[in-house]
Protein backbone atom coordinates (compact mmCIF):
# COMPACT_ATOMS: atom_id res chain seq x y z
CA UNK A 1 142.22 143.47 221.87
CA UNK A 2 139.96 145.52 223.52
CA UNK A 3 136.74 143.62 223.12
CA UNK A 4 137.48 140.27 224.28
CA UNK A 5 135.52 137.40 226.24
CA UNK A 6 136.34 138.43 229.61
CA UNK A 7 135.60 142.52 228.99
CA UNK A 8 132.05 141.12 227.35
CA UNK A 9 131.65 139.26 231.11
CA UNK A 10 132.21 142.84 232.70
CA UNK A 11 130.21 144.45 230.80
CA UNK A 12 127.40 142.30 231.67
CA UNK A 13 128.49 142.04 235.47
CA UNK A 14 128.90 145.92 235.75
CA UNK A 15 132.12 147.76 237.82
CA UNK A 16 131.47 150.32 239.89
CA UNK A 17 135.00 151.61 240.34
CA UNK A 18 135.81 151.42 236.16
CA UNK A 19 132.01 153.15 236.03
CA UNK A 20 133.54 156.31 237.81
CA UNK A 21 135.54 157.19 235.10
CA UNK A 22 132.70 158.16 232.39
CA UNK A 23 130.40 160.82 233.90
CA UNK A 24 126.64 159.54 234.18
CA UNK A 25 125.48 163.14 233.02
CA UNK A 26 126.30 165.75 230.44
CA UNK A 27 126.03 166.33 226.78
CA UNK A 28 127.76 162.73 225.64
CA UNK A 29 125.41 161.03 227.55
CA UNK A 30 122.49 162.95 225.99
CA UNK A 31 123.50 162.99 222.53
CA UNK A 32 123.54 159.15 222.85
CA UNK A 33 120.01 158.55 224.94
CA UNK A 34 118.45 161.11 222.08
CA UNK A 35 120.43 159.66 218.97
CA UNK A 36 119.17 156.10 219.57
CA UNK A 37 115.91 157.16 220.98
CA UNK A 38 115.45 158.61 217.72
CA UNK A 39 117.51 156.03 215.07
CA UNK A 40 115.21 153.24 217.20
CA UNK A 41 112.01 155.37 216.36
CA UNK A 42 112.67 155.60 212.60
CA UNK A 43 113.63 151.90 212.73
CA UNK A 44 110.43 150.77 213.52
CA UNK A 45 109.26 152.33 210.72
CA UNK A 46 111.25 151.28 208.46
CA UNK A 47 110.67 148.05 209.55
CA UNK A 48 107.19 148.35 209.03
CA UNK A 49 107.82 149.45 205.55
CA UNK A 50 109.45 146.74 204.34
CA UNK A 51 107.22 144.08 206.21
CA UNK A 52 104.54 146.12 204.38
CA UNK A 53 106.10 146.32 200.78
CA UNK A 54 106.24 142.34 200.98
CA UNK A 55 102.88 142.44 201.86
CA UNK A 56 101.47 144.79 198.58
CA UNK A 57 104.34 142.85 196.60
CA UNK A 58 103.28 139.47 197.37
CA UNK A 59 99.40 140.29 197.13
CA UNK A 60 99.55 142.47 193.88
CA UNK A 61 101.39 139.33 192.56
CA UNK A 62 99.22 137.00 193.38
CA UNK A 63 96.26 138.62 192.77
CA UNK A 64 97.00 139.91 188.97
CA UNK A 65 99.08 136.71 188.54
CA UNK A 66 95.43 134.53 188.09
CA UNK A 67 93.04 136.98 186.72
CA UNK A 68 92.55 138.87 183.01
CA UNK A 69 90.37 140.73 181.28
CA UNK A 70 88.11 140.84 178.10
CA UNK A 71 86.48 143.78 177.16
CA UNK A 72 84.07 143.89 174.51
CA UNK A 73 83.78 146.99 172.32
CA UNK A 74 80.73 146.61 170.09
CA UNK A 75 77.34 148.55 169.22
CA UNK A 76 75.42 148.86 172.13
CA UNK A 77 72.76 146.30 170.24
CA UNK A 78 75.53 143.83 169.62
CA UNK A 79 77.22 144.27 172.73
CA UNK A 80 75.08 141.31 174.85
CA UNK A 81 75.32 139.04 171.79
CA UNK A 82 79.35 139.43 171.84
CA UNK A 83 79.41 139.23 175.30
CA UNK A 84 77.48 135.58 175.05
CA UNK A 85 80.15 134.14 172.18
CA UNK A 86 83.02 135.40 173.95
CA UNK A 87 81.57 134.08 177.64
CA UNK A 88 81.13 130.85 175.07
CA UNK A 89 84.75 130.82 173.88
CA UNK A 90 86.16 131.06 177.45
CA UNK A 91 84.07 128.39 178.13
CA UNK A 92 85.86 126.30 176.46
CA UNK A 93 89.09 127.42 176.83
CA UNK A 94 91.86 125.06 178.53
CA UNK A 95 93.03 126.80 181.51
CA UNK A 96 90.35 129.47 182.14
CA UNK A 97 88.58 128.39 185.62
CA UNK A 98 85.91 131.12 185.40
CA UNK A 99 84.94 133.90 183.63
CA UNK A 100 81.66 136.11 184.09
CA UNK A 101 80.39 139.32 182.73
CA UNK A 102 80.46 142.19 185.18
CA UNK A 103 77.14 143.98 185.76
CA UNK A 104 76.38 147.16 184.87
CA UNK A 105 76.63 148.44 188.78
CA UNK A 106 80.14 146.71 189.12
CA UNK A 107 81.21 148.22 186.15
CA UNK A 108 79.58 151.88 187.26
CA UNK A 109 81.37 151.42 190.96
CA UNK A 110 84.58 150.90 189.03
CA UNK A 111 84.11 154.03 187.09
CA UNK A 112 82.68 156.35 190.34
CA UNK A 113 85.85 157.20 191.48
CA UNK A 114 86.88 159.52 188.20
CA UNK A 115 83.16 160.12 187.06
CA UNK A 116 80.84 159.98 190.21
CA UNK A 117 78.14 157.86 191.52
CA UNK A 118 75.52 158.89 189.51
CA UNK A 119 76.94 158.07 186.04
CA UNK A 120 74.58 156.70 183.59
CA UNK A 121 76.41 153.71 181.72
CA UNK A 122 73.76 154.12 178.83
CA UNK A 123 74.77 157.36 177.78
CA UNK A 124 78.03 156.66 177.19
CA UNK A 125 80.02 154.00 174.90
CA UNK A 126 81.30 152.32 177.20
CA UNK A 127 83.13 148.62 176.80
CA UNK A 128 81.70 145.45 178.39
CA UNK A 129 83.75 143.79 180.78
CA UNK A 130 84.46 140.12 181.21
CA UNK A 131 86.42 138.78 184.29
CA UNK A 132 88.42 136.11 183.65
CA UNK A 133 90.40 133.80 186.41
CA UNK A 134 92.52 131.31 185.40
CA UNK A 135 93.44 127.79 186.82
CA UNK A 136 96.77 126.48 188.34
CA UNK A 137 98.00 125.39 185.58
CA UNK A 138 97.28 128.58 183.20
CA UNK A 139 96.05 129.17 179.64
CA UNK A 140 97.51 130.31 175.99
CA UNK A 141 97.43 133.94 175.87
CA UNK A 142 98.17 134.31 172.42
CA UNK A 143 95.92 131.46 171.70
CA UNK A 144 93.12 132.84 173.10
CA UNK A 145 93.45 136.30 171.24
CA UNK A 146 93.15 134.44 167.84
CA UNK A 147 90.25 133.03 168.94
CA UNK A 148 88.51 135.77 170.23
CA UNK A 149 89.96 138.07 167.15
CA UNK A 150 88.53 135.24 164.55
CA UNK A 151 85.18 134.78 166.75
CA UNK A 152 84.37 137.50 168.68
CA UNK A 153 85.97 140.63 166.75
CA UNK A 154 85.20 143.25 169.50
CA UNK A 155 86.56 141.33 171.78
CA UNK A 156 90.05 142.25 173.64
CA UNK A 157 91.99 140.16 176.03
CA UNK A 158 94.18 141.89 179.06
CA UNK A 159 95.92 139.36 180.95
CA UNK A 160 97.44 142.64 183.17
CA UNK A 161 101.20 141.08 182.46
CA UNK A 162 102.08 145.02 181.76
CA UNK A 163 100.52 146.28 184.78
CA UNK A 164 101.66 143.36 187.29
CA UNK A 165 105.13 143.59 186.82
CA UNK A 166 105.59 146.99 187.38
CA UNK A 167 103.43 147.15 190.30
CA UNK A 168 105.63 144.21 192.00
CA UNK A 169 109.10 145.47 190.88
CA UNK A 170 107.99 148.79 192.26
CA UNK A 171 106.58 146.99 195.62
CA UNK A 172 109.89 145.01 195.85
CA UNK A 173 111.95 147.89 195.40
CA UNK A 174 109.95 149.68 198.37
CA UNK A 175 110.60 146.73 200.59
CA UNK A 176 114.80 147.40 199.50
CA UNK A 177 114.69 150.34 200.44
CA UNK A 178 113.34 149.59 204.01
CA UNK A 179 116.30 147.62 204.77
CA UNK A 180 118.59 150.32 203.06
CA UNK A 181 117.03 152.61 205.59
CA UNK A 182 117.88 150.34 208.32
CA UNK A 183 121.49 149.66 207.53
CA UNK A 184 121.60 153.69 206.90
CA UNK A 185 120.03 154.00 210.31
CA UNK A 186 122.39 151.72 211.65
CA UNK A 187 125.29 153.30 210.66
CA UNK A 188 124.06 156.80 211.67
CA UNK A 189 124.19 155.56 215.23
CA UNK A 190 127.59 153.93 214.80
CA UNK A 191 128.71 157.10 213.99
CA UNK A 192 126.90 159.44 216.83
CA UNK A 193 127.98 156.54 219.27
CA UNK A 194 131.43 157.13 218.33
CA UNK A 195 131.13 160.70 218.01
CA UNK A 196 130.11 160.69 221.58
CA UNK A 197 132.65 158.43 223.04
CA UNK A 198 135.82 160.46 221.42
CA UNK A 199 134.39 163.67 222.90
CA UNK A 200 133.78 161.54 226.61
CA UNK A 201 137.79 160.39 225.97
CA UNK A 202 139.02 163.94 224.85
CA UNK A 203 137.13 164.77 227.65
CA UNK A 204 138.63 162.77 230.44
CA UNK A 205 142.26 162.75 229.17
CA UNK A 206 143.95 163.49 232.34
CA UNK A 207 141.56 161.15 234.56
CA UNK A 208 143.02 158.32 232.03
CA UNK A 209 146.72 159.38 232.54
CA UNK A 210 146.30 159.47 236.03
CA UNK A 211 144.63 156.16 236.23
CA UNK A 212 147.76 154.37 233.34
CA UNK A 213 150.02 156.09 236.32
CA UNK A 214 148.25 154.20 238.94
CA UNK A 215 148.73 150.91 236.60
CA UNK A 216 144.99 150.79 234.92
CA UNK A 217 145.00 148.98 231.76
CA UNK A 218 143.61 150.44 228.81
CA UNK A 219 141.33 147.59 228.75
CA UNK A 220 140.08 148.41 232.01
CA UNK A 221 139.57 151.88 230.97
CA UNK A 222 137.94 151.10 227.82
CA UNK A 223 135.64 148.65 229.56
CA UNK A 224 134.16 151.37 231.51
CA UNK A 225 133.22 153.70 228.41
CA UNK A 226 131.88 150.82 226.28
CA UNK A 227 129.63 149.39 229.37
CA UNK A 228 127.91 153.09 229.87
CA UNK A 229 127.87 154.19 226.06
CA UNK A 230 126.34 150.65 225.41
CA UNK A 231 124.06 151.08 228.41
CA UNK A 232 122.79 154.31 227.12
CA UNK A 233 122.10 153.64 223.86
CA UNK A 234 119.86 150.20 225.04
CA UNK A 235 118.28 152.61 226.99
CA UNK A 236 117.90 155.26 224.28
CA UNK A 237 116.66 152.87 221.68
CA UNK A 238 114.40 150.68 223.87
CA UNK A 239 112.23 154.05 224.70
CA UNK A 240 112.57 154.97 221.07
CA UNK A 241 111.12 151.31 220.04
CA UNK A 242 108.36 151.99 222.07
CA UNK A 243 107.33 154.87 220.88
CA UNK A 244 107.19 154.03 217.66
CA UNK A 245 105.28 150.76 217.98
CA UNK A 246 102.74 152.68 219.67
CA UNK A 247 102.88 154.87 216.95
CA UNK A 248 102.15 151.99 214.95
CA UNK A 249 99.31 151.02 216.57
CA UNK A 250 97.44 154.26 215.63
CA UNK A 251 98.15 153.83 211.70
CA UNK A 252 95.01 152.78 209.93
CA UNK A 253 94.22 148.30 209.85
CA UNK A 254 94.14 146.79 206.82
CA UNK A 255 90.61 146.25 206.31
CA UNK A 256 88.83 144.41 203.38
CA UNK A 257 89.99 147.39 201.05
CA UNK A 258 93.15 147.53 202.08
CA UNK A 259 95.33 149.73 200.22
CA UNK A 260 99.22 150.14 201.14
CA UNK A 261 98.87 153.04 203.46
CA UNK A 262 96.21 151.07 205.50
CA UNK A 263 98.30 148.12 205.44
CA UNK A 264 101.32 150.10 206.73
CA UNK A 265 102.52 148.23 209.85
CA UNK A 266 102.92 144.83 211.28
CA UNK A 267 100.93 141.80 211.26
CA UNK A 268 100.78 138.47 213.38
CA UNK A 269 104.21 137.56 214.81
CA UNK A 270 106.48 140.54 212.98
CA UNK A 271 104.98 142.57 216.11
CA UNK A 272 107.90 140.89 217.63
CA UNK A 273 110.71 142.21 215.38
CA UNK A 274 110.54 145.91 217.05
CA UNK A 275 111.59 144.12 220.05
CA UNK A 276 115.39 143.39 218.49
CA UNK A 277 115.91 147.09 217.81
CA UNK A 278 117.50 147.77 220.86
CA UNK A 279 119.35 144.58 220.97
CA UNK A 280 121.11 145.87 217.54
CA UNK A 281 121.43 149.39 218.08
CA UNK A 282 123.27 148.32 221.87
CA UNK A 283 125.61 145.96 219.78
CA UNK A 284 126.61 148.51 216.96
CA UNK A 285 127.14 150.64 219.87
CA UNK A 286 129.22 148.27 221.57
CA UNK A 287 131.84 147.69 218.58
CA UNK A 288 131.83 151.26 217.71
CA UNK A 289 132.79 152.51 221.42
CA UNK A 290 135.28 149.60 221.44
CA UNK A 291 136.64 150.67 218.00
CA UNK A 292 136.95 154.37 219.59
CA UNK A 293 137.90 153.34 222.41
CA UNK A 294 140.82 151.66 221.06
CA UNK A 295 141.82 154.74 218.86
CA UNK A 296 141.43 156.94 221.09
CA UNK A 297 143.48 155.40 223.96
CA UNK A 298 146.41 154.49 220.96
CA UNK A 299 145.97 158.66 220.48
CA UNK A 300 146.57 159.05 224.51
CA UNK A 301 149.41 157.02 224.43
């Protein structure tokens, strides 16, 4: 084989002689410093999207999971009487922890982003809004509509179960993607990495023959393109993974309205993960220059 235990040794210890062989400089060596400079770069953002989806995912879940919504559509003279016998039958209610009537500025501030700041609540027919958060253990839905349909008639319960599910499928499905862009990325560099190393072997065809003449083993050969193709691409993606966690560090903090762009990044101890990027990219670099390595050298033969 041509990646064994003892070649994995050398390639840690280093050989000067078997490093001769690949040249330090030239296109190859570019093309693989700039490929995983750039697949590391992307990584980290990708990363961050995931780690970020979970985030919106597991708070849009959580959050619309426990509250609801009545909304009381009456005359505006009946409206505070309705919004008293409904606040009455929630009251009561087994598995409804709270439930208050919004004021007229919450319910104007909710309304300011598509109609302004200076709407007047009055002069339009506007519904009352109750919010309603419910306990651990939950409450009957369909219950609770009879009873506000048989006591409160203008009364209309939302418990957001059509708006929370898509919102988390479509959070999960972001985070999926994240890691499909990561396997993607992986494989892109897998494939430059290879790419590279068959030209460097095309390249150096006659230095090989000369050194099988001399008695080199192919594993000694191969040994010296996988150290410096696996060298470079540490290299490459370790600079990449910088840059883009500094990159990261520029995106707006998720602050007390934090939406998903302001949340985009990493949090706590998942400022750690970038650091494995150029572990990874150096290993799929390793098998792929040791998988054309091997092909190559069976094509020399």
């Amino acid at each position: 084989m041509i990646l064994d235990q003892k070649m994995l040794r050398g390639l840690v210890a280093g050989d000067r002689q078997a490093d001769r062989i690949v040249p330090p400089t030239g296109f190859t060596a570019q093309l693989t410093l700039f490929a995983a400079g750039a697949m590391a770069f992307l990584a980290v953002f990708a990363l961050a999207l995931s780690f970020a989806a979970g985030r919106v995912a597991d708070r849009w879940g959580d959050e619309l999971a426990r509250t609801s919504t009545v909304r009381i559509v009456a005359p505006a003279g009946q409206a505070t009487a309705q919004v008293d016998m409904a606040l009455a039958v929630l009251s009561t209610t087994a598995g409804v922890e709270s439930a208050r009537a919004l004021t007229s500025e919450e319910q104007q501030a909710l309304l300011a982003p598509w109609f302004g700041a200076d709407l007047a609540l009055d002069s339009l027919p506007v519904p009352r809004l109750i919010e309603v958060r419910e306990a651990q253990s939950g409450f009957d839905a369909a219950g609770l509509r009879l009873r506000l349909n048989a006591e409160v008639p203008g009364a209309f319960l939302d418990d957001h179960t059509r708006w929370r599910a898509p919102l988390v499928s479509a959070a999960s499905r972001l985070r999926l993607l994240g890691w499909i862009a990561l396997a993607l990325i992986a494989a892109a560099v897998a494939a430059m990495v290879t790419l590279a190393a068959n030209a460097a072997l095309a390249a150096n065809a006659q230095v090989i023959a000369v050194l099988r003449l001399v008695g080199a083993t192919d594993g000694y050969i191969a040994k010296a393109f996988i150290r410096r193709f696996t060298l470079r691409t540490l290299i490459g993606s370790a600079v990449g993974a910088l840059l883009g966690t500094v990159a990261m560090l520029f995106m707006p903090s998720a602050g007390a309205d934090a939406s998903f762009l302001t949340g985009l990044g990493f949090q706590g101890a998942t400022w750690l993960v970038p650091l494995m990027i150029p572990l990874l990219t150096a290993s799929v670099a390793l098998f792929a220059t040791a998988f054309a390595a091997r092909r190559a050298l069976e094509a020399l033969s």
